[in-house]
N, C-alpha and C. Protein backbone atom coordinates (compact mmCIF):
# COMPACT_ATOMS: atom_id res chain seq x y z
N UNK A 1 -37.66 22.23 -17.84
CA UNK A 1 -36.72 21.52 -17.03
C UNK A 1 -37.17 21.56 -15.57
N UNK A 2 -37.46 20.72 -15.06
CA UNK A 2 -37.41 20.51 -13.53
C UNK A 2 -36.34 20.67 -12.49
N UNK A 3 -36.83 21.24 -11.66
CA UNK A 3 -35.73 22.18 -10.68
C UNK A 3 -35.04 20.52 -9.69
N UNK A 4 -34.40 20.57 -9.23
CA UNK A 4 -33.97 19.20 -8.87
C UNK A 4 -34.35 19.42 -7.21
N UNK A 5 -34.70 18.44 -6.42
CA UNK A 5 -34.98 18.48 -5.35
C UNK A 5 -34.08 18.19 -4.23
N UNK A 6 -33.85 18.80 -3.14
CA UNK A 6 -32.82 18.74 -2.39
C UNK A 6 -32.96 17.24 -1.41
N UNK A 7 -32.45 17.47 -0.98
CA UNK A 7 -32.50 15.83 0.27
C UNK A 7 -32.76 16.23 1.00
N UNK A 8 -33.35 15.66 1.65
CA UNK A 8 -34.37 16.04 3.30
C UNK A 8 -33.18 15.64 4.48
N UNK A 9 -32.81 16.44 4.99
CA UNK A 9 -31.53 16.62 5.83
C UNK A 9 -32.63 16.06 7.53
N UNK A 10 -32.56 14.89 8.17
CA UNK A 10 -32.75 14.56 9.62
C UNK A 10 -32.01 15.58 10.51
N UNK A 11 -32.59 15.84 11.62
CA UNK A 11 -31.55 17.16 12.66
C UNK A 11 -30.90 16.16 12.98
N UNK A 12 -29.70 16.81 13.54
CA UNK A 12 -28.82 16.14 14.26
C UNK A 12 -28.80 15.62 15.30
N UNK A 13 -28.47 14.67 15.89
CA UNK A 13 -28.65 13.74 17.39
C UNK A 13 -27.44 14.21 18.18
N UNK A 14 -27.76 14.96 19.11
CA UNK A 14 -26.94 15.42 19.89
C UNK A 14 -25.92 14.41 20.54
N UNK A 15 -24.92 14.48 20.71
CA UNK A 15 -23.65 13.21 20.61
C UNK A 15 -24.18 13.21 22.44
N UNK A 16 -24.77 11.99 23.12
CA UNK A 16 -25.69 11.89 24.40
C UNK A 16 -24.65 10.26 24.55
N UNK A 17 -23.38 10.28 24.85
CA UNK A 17 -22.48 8.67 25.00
C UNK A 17 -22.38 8.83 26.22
N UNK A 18 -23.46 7.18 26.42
CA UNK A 18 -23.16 6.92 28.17
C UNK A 18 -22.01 6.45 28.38
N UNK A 19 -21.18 6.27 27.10
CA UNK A 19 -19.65 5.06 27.39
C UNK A 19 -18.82 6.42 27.92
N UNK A 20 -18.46 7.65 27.43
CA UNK A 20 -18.40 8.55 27.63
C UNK A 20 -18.41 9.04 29.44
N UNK A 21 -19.84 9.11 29.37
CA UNK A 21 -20.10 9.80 30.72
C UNK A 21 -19.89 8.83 31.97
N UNK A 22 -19.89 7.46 31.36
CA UNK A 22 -19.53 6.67 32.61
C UNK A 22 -17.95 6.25 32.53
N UNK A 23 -17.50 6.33 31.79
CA UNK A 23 -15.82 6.29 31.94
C UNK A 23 -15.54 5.17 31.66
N UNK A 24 -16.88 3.93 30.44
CA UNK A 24 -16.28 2.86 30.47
C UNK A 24 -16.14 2.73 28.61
N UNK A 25 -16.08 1.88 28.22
CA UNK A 25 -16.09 2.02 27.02
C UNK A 25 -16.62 0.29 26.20
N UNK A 26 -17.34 0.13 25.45
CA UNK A 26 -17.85 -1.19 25.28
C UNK A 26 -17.08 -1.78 25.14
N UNK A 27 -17.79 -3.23 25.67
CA UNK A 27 -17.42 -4.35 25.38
C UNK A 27 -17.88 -5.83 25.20
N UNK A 28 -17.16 -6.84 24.39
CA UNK A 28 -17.96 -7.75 24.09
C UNK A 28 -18.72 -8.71 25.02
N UNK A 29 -18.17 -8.98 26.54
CA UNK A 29 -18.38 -9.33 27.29
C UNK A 29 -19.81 -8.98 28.18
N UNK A 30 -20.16 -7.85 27.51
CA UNK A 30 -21.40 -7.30 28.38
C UNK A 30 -22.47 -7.33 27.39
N UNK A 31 -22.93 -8.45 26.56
CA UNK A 31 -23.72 -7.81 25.35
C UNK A 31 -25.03 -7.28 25.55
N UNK A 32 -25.40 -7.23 26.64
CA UNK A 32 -26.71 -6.65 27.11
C UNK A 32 -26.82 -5.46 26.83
N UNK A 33 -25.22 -4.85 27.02
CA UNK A 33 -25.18 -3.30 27.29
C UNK A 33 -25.31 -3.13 24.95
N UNK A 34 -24.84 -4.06 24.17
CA UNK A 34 -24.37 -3.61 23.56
C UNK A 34 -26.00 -3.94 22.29
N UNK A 35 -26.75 -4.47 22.99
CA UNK A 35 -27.87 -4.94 22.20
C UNK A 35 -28.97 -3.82 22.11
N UNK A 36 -29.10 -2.87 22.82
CA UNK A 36 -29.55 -1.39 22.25
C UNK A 36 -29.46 -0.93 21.11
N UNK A 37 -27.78 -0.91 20.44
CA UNK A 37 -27.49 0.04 19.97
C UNK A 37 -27.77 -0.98 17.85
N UNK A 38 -28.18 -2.21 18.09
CA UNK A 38 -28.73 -2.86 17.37
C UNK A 38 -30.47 -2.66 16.88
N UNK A 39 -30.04 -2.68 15.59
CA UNK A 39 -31.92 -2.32 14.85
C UNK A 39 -32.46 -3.68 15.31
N UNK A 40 -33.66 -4.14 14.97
CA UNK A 40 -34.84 -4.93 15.37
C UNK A 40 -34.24 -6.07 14.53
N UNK A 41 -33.38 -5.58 13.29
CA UNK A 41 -32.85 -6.62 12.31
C UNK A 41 -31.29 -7.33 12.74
N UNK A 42 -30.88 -7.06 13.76
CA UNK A 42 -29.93 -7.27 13.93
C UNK A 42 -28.48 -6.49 13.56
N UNK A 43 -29.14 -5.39 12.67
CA UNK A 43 -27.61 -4.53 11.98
C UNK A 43 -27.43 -3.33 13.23
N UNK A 44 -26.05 -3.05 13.16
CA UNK A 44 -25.72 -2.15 13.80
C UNK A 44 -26.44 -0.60 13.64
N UNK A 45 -27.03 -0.26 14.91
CA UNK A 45 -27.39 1.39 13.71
C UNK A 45 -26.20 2.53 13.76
N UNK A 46 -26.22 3.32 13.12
CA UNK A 46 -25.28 4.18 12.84
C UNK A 46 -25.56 5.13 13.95
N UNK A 47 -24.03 6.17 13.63
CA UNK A 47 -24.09 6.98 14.81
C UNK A 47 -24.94 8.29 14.87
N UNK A 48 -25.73 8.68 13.74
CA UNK A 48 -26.36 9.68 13.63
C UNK A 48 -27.79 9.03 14.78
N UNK A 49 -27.86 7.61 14.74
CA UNK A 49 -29.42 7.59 15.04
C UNK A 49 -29.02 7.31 16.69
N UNK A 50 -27.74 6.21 17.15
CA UNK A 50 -27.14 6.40 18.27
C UNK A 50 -26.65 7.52 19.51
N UNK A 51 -25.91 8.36 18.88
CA UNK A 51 -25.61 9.51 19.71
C UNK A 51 -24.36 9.43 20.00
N UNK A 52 -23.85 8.65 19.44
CA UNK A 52 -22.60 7.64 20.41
C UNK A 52 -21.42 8.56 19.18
N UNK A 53 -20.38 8.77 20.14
CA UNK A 53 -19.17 9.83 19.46
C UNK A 53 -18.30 8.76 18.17
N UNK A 54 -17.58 9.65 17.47
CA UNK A 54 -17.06 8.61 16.17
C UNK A 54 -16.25 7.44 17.03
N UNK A 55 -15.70 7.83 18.21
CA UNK A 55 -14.65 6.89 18.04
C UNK A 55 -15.22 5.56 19.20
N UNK A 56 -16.37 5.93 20.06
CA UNK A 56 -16.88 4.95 20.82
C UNK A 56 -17.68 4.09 19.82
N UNK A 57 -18.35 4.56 18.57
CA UNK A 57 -19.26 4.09 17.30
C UNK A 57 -18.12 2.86 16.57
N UNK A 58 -16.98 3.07 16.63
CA UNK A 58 -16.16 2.53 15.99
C UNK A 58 -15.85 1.47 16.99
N UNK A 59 -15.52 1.25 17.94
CA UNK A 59 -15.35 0.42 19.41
C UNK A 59 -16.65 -0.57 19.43
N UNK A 60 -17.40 0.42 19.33
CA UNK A 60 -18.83 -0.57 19.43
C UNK A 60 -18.83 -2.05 18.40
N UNK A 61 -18.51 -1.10 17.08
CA UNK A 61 -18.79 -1.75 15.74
C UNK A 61 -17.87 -2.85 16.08
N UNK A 62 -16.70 -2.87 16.68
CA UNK A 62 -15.30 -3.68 17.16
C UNK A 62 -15.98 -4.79 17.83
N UNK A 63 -16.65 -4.63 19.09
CA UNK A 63 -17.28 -5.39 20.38
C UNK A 63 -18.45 -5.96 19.54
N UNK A 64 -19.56 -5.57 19.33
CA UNK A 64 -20.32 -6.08 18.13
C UNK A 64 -20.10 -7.50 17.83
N UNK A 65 -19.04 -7.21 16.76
CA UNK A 65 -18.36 -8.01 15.85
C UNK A 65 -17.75 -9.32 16.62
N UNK A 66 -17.34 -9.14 17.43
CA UNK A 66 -16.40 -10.16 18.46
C UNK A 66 -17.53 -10.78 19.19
N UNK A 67 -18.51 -10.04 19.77
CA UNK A 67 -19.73 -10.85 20.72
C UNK A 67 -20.72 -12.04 19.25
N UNK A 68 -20.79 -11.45 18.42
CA UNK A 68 -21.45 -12.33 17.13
C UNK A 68 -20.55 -13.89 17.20
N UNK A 69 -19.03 -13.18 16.69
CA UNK A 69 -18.62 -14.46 16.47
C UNK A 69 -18.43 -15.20 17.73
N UNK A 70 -18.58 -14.62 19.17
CA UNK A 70 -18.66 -15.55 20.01
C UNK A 70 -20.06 -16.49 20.36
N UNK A 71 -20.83 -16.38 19.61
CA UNK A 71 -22.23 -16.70 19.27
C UNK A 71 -23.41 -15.94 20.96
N UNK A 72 -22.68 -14.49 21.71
CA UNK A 72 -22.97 -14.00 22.19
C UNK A 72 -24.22 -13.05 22.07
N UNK A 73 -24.32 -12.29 20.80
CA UNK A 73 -25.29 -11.88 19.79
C UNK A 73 -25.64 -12.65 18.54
N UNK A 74 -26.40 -12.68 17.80
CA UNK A 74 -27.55 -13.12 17.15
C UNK A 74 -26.92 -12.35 16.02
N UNK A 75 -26.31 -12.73 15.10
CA UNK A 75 -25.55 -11.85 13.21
C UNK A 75 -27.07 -11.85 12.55
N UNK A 76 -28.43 -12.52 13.03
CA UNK A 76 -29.48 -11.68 11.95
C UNK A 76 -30.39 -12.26 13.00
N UNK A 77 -31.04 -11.21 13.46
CA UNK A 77 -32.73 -11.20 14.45
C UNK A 77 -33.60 -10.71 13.50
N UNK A 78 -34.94 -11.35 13.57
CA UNK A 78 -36.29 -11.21 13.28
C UNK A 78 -36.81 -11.95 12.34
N UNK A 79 -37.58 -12.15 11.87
CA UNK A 79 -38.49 -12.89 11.02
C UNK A 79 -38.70 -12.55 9.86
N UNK A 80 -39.13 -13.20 8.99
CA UNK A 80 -39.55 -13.08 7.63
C UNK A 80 -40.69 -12.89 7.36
């Protein structure tokens, strides 16, 4: 029987939120600020790879969503 192999655990990303330290919190209106926190593919990245605290990650995902359908961001970047 083969011993089963564990999952390779990434360290943790120290929670580093400029929304946080600057006292503002995203929004759809600024999508410059919000096009960072987007992969090369256009998907949101998560907060482990962000830094960004649960509840600014959740705000983001909010602003995101609202700048897309304002055709402010791009719902799928890159090529085939």
């Amino acid at each position: 029987m083969q011993k089963k192999r564990k999952p390779r655990k990434l360290p943790p990303v120290k929670t580093n939120d400029p929304f946080v330290k600057a006292g503002t919190q995203p929004t759809y209106k600024q999508p410059e600020e919000l096009a960072p926190y987007l992969s090369d593919r256009g998907k949101i990245m998560p907060k482990s790879r962000t830094g960004l605290t649960a509840k600014t990650q959740r705000r983001l995902a909010r602003e995101v969503k609202r700048a897309r359908h304002l055709a402010l961001l791009p719902f799928v970047s890159g090529q085939r």
